[in-house]
PDB file of N, CA and C in Angstrom:
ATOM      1  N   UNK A   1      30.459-245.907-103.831  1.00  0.00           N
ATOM      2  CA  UNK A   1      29.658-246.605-102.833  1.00  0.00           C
ATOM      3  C   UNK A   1      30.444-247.804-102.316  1.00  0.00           C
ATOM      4  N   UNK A   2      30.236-247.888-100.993  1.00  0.00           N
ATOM      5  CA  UNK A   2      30.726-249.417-100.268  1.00  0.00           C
ATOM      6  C   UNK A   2      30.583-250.653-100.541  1.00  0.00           C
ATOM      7  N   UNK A   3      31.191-251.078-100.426  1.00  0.00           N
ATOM      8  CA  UNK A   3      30.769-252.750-101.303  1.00  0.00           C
ATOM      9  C   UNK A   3      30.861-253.432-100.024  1.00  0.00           C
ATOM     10  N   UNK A   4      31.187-253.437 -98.796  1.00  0.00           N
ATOM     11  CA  UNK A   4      30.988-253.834 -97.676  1.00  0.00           C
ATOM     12  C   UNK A   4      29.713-253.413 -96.526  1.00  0.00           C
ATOM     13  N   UNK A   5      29.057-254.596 -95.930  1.00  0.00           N
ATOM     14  CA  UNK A   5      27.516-254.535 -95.457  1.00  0.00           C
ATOM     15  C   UNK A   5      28.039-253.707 -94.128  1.00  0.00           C
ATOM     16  N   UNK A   6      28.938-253.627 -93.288  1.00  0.00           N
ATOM     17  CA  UNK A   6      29.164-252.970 -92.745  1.00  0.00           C
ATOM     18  C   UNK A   6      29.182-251.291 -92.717  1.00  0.00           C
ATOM     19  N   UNK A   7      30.371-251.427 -94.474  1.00  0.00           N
ATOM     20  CA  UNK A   7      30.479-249.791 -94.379  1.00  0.00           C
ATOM     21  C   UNK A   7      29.268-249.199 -94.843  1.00  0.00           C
ATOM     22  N   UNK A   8      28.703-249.636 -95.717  1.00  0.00           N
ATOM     23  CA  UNK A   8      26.973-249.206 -96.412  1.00  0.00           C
ATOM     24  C   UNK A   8      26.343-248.991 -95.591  1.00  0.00           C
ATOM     25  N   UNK A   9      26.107-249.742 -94.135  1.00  0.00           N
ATOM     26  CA  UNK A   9      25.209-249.386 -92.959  1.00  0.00           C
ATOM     27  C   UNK A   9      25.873-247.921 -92.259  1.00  0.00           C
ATOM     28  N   UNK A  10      27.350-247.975 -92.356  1.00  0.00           N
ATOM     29  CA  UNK A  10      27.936-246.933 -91.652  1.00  0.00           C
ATOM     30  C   UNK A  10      27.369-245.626 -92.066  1.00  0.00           C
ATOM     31  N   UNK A  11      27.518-245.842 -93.648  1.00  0.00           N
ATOM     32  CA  UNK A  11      27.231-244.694 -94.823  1.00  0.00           C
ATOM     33  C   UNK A  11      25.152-244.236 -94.043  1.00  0.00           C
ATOM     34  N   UNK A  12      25.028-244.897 -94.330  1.00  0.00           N
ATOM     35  CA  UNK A  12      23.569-244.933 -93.458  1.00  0.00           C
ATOM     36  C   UNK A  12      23.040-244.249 -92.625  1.00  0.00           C
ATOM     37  N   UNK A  13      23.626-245.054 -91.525  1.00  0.00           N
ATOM     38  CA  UNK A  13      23.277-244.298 -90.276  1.00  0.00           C
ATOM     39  C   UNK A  13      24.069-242.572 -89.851  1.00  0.00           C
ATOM     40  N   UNK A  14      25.498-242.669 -90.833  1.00  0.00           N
ATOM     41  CA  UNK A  14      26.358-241.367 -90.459  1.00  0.00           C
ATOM     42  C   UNK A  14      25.012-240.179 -91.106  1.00  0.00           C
ATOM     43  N   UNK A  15      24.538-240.536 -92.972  1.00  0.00           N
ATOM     44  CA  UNK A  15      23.409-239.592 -92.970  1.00  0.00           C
ATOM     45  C   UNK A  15      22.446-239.189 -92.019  1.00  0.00           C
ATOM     46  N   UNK A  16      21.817-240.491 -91.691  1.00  0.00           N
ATOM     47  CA  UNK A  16      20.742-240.350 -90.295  1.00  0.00           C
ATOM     48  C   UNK A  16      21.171-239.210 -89.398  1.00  0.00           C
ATOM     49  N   UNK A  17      22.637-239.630 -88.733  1.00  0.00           N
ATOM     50  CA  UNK A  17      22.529-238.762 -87.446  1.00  0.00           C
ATOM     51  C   UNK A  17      23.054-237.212 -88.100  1.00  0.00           C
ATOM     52  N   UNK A  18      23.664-236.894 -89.760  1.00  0.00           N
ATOM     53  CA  UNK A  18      24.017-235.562 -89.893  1.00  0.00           C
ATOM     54  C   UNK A  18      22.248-235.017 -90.078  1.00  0.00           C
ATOM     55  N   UNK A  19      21.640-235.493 -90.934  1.00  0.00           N
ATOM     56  CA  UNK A  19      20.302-234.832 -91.084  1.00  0.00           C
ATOM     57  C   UNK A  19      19.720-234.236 -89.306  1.00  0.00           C
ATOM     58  N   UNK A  20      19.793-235.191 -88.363  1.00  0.00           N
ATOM     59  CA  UNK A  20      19.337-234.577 -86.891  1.00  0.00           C
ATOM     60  C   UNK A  20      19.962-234.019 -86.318  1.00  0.00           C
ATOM     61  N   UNK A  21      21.629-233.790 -86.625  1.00  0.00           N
ATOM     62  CA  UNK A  21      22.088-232.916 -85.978  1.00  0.00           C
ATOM     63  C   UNK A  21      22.123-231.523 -86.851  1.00  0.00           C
ATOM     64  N   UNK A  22      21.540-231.491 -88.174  1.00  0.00           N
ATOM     65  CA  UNK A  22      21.206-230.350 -88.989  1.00  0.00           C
ATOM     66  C   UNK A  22      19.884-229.626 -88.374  1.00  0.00           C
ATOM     67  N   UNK A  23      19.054-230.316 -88.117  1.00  0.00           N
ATOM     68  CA  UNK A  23      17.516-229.938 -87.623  1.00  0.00           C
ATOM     69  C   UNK A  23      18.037-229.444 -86.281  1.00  0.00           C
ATOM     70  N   UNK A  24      18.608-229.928 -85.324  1.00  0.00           N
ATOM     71  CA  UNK A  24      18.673-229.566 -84.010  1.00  0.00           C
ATOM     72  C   UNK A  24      19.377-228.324 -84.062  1.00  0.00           C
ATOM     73  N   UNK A  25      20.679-228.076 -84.996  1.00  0.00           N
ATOM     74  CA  UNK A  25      21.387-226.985 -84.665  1.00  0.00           C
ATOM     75  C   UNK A  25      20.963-225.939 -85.278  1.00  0.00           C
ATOM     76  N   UNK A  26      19.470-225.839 -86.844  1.00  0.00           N
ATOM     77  CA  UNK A  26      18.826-225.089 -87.129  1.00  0.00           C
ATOM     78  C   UNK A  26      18.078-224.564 -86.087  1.00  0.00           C
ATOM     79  N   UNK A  27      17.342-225.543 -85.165  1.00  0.00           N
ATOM     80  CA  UNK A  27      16.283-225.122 -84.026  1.00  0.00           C
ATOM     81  C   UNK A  27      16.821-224.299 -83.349  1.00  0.00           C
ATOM     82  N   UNK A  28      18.344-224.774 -82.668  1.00  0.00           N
ATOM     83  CA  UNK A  28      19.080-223.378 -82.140  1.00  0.00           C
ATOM     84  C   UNK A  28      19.186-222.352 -82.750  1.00  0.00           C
ATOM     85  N   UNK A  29      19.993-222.187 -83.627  1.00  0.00           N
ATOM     86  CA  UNK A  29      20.246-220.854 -84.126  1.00  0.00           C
ATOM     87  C   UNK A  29      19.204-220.178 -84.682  1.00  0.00           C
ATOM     88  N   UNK A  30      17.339-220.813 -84.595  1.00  0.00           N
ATOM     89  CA  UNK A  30      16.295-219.956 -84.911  1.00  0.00           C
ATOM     90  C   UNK A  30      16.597-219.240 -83.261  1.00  0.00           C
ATOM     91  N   UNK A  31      16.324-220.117 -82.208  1.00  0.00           N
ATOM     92  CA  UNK A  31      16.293-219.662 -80.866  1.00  0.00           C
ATOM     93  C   UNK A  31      16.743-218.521 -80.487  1.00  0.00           C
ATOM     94  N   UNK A  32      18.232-218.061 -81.495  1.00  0.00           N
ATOM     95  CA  UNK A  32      19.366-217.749 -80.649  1.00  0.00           C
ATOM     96  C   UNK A  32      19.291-216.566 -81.639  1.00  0.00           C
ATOM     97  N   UNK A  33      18.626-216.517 -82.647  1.00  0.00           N
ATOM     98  CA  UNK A  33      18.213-215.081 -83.560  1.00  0.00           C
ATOM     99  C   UNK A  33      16.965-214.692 -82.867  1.00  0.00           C
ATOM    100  N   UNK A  34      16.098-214.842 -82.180  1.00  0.00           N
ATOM    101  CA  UNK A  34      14.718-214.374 -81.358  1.00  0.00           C
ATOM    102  C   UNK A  34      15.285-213.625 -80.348  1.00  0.00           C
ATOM    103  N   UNK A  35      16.449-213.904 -79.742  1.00  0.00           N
ATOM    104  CA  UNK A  35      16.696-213.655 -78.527  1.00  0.00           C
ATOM    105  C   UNK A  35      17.905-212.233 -79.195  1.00  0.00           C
ATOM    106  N   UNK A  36      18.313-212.612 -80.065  1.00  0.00           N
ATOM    107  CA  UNK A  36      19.479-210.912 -81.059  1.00  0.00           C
ATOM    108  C   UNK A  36      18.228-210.075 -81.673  1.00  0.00           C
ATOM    109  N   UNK A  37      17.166-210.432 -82.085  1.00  0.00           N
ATOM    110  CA  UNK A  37      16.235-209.924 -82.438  1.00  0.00           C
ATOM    111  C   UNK A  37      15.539-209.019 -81.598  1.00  0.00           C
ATOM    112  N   UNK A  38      15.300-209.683 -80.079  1.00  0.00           N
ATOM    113  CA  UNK A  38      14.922-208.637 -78.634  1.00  0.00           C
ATOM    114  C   UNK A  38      15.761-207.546 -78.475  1.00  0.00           C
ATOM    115  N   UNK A  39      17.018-208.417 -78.580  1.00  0.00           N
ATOM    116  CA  UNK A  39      18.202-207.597 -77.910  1.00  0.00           C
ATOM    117  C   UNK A  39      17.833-205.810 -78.894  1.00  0.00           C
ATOM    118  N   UNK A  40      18.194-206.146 -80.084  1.00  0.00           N
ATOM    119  CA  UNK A  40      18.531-205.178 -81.083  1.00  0.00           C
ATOM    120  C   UNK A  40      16.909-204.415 -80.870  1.00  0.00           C
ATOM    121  N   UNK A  41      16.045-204.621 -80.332  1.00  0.00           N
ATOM    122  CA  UNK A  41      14.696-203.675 -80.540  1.00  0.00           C
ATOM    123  C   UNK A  41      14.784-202.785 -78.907  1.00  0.00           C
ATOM    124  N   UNK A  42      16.076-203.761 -77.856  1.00  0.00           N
ATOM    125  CA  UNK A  42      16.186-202.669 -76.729  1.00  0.00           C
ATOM    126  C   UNK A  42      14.883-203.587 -75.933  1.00  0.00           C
ATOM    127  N   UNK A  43      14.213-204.691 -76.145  1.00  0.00           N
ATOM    128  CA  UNK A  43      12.775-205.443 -75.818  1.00  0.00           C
ATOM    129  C   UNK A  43      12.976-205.971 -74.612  1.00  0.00           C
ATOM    130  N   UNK A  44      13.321-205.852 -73.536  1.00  0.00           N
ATOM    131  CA  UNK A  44      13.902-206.330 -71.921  1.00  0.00           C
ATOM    132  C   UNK A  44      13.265-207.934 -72.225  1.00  0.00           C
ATOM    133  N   UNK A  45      11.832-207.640 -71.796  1.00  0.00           N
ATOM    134  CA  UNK A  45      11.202-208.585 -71.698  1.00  0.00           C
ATOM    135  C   UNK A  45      10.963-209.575 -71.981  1.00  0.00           C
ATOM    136  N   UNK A  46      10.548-209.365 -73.875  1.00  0.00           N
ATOM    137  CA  UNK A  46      10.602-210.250 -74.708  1.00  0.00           C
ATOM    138  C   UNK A  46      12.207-211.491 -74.897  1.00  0.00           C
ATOM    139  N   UNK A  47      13.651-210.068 -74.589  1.00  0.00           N
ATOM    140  CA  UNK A  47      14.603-210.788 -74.952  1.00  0.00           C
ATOM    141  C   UNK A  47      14.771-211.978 -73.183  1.00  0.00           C
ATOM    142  N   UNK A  48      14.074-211.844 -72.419  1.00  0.00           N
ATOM    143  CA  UNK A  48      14.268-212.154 -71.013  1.00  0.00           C
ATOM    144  C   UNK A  48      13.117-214.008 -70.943  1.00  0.00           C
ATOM    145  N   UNK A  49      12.518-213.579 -71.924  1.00  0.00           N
ATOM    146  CA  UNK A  49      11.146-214.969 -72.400  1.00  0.00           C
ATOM    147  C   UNK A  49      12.483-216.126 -73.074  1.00  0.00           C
ATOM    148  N   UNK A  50      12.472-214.831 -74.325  1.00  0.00           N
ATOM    149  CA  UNK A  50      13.679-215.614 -75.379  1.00  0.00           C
ATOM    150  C   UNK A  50      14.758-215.866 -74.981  1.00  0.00           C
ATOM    151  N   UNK A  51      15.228-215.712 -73.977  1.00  0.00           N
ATOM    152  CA  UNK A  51      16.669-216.321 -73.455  1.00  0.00           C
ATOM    153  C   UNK A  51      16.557-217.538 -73.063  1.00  0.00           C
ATOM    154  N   UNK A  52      15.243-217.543 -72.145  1.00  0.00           N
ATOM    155  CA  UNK A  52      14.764-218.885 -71.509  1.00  0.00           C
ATOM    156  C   UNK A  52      14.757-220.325 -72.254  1.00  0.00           C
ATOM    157  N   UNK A  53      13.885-220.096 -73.072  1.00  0.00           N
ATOM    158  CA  UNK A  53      13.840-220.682 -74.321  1.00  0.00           C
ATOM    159  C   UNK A  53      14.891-221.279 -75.035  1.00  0.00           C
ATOM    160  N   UNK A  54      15.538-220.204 -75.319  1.00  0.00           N
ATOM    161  CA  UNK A  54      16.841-220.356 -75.924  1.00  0.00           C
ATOM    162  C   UNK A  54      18.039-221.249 -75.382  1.00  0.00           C
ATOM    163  N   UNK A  55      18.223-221.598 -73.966  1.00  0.00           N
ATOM    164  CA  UNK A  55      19.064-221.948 -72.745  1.00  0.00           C
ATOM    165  C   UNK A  55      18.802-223.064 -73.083  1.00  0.00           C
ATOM    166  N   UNK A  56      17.261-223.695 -72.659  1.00  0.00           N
ATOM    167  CA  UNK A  56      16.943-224.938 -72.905  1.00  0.00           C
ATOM    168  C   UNK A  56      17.206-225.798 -74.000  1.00  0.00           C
ATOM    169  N   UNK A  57      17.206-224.711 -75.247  1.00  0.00           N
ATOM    170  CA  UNK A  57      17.132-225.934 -76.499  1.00  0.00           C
ATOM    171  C   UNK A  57      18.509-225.783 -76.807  1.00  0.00           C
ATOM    172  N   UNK A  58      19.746-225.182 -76.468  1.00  0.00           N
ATOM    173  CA  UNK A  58      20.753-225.077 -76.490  1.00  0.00           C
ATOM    174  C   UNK A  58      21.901-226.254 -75.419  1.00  0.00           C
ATOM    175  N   UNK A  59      21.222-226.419 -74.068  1.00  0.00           N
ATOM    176  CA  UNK A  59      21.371-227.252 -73.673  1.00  0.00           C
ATOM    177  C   UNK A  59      20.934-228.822 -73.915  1.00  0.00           C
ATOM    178  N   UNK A  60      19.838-228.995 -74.461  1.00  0.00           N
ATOM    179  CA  UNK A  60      19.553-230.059 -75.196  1.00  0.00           C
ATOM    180  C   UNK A  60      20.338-229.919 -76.198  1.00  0.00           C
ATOM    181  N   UNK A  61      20.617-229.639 -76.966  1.00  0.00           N
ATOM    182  CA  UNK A  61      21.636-229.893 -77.983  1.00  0.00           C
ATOM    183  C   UNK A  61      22.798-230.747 -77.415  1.00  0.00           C
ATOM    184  N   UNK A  62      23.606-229.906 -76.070  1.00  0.00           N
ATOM    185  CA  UNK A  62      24.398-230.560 -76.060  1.00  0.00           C
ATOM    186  C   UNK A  62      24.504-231.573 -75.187  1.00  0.00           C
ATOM    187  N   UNK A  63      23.313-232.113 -74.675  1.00  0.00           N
ATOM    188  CA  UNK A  63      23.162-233.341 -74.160  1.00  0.00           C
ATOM    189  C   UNK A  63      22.985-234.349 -75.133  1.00  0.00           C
ATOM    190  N   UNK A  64      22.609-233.873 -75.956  1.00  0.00           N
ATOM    191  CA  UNK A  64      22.342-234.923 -77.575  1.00  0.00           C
ATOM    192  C   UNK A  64      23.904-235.416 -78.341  1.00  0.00           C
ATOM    193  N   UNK A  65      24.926-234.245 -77.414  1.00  0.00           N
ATOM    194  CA  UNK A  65      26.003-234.277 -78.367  1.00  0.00           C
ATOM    195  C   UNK A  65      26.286-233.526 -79.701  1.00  0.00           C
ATOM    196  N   UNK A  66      25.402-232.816 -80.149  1.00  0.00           N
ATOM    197  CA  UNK A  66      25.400-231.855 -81.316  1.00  0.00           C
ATOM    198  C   UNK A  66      26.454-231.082 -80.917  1.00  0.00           C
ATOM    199  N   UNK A  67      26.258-230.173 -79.587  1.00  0.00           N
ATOM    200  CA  UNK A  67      27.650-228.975 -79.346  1.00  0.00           C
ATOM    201  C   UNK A  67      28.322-229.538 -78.378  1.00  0.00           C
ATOM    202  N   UNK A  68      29.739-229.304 -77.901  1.00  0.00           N
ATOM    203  CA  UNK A  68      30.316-229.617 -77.284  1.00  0.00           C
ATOM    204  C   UNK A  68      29.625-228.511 -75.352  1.00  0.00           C
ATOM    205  N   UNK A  69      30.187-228.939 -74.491  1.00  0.00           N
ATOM    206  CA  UNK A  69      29.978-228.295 -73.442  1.00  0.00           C
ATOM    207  C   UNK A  69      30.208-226.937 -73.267  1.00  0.00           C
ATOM    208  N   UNK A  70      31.629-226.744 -73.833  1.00  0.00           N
ATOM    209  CA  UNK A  70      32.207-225.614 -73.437  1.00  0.00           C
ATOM    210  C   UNK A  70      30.978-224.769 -74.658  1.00  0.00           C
ATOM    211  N   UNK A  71      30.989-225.168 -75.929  1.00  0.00           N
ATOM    212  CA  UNK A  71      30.138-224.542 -76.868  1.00  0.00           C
ATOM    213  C   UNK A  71      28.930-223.897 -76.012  1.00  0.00           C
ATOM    214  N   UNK A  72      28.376-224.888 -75.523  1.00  0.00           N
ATOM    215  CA  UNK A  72      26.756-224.250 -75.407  1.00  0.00           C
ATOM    216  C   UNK A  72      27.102-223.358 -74.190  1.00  0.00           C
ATOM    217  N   UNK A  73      27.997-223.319 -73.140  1.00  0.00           N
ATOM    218  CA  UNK A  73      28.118-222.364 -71.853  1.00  0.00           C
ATOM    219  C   UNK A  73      28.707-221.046 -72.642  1.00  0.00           C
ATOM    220  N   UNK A  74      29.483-221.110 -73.933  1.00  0.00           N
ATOM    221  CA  UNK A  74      30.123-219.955 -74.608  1.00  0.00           C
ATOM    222  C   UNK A  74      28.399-219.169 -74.940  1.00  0.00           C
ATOM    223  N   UNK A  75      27.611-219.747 -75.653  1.00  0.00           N
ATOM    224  CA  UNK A  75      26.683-219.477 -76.159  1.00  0.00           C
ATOM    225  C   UNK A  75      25.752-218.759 -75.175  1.00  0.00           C
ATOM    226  N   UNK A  76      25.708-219.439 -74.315  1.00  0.00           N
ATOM    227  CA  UNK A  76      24.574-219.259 -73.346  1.00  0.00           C
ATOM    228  C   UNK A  76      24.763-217.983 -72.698  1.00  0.00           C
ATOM    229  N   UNK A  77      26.543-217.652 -72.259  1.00  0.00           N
ATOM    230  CA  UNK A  77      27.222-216.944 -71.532  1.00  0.00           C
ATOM    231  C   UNK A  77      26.921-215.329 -72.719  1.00  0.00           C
ATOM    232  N   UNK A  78      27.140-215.664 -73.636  1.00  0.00           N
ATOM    233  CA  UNK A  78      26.971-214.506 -74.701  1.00  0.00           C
ATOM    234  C   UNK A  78      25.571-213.892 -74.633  1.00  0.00           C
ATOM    235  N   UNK A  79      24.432-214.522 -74.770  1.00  0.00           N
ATOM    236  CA  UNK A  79      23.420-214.243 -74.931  1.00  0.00           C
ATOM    237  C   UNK A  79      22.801-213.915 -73.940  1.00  0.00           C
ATOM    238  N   UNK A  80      23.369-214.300 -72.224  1.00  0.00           N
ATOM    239  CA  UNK A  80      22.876-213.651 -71.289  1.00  0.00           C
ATOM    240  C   UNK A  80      23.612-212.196 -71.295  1.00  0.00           C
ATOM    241  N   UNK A  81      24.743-212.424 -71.600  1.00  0.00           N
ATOM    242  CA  UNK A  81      25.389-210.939 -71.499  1.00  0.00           C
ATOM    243  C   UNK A  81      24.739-209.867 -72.143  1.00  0.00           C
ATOM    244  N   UNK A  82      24.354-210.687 -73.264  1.00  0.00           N
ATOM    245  CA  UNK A  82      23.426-209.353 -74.205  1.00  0.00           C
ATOM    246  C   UNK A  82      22.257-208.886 -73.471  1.00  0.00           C
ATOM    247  N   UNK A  83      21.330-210.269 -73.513  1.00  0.00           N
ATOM    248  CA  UNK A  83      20.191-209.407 -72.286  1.00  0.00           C
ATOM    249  C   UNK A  83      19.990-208.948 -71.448  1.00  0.00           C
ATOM    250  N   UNK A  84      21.033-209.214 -70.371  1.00  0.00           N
ATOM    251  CA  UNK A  84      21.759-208.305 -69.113  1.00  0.00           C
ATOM    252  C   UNK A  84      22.291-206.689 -69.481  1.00  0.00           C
ATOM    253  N   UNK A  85      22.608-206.539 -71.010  1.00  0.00           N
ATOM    254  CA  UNK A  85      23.245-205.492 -71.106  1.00  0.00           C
ATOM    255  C   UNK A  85      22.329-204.000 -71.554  1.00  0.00           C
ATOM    256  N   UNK A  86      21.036-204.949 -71.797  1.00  0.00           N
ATOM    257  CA  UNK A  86      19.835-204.207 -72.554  1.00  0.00           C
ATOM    258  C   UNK A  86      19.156-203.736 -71.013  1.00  0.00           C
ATOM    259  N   UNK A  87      19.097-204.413 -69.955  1.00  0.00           N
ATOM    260  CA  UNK A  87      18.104-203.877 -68.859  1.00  0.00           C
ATOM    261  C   UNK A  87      18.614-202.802 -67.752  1.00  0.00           C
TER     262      UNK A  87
END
């Protein structure tokens, strides 16, 4: 442990922001299994709801800074391809 009030706060807040960027990037990758989950049942529709969905909280992520840019357009780009590939 730090013996400096500085680094102890550092130690701190670095937990803080890994715990929310753990929750946020769980929320995605539930998102982003709903939408492989459509895909794989052949579900147009359902995977066409779940993409939507999925876009948004993926892009919030990386407005939060959790994924990088190129990350979430890789992501996004994949998962439309899949549901595009099912209809």
């Amino acid at each position: 442990m730090a013996n400096i009030k500085s680094a102890k706060k550092r130690i701190l807040v670095n937990e803080t922001k890994a715990a929310r960027n753990k929750a946020i990037k769980s929320k995605v990758k539930t998102y982003v299994k709903k939408v492989e989950t459509a895909v794989a049942k052949k579900d147009a529709e359902t995977a066409k709801a779940a993409l939507k969905d999925a876009i948004v909280e993926i892009n919030k992520a990386g407005s939060k800074g959790v994924y990088h840019k190129n990350t979430c357009s890789r992501k996004i780009s994949r998962l439309t391809k899949a549901v595009n590939g099912i209809a």
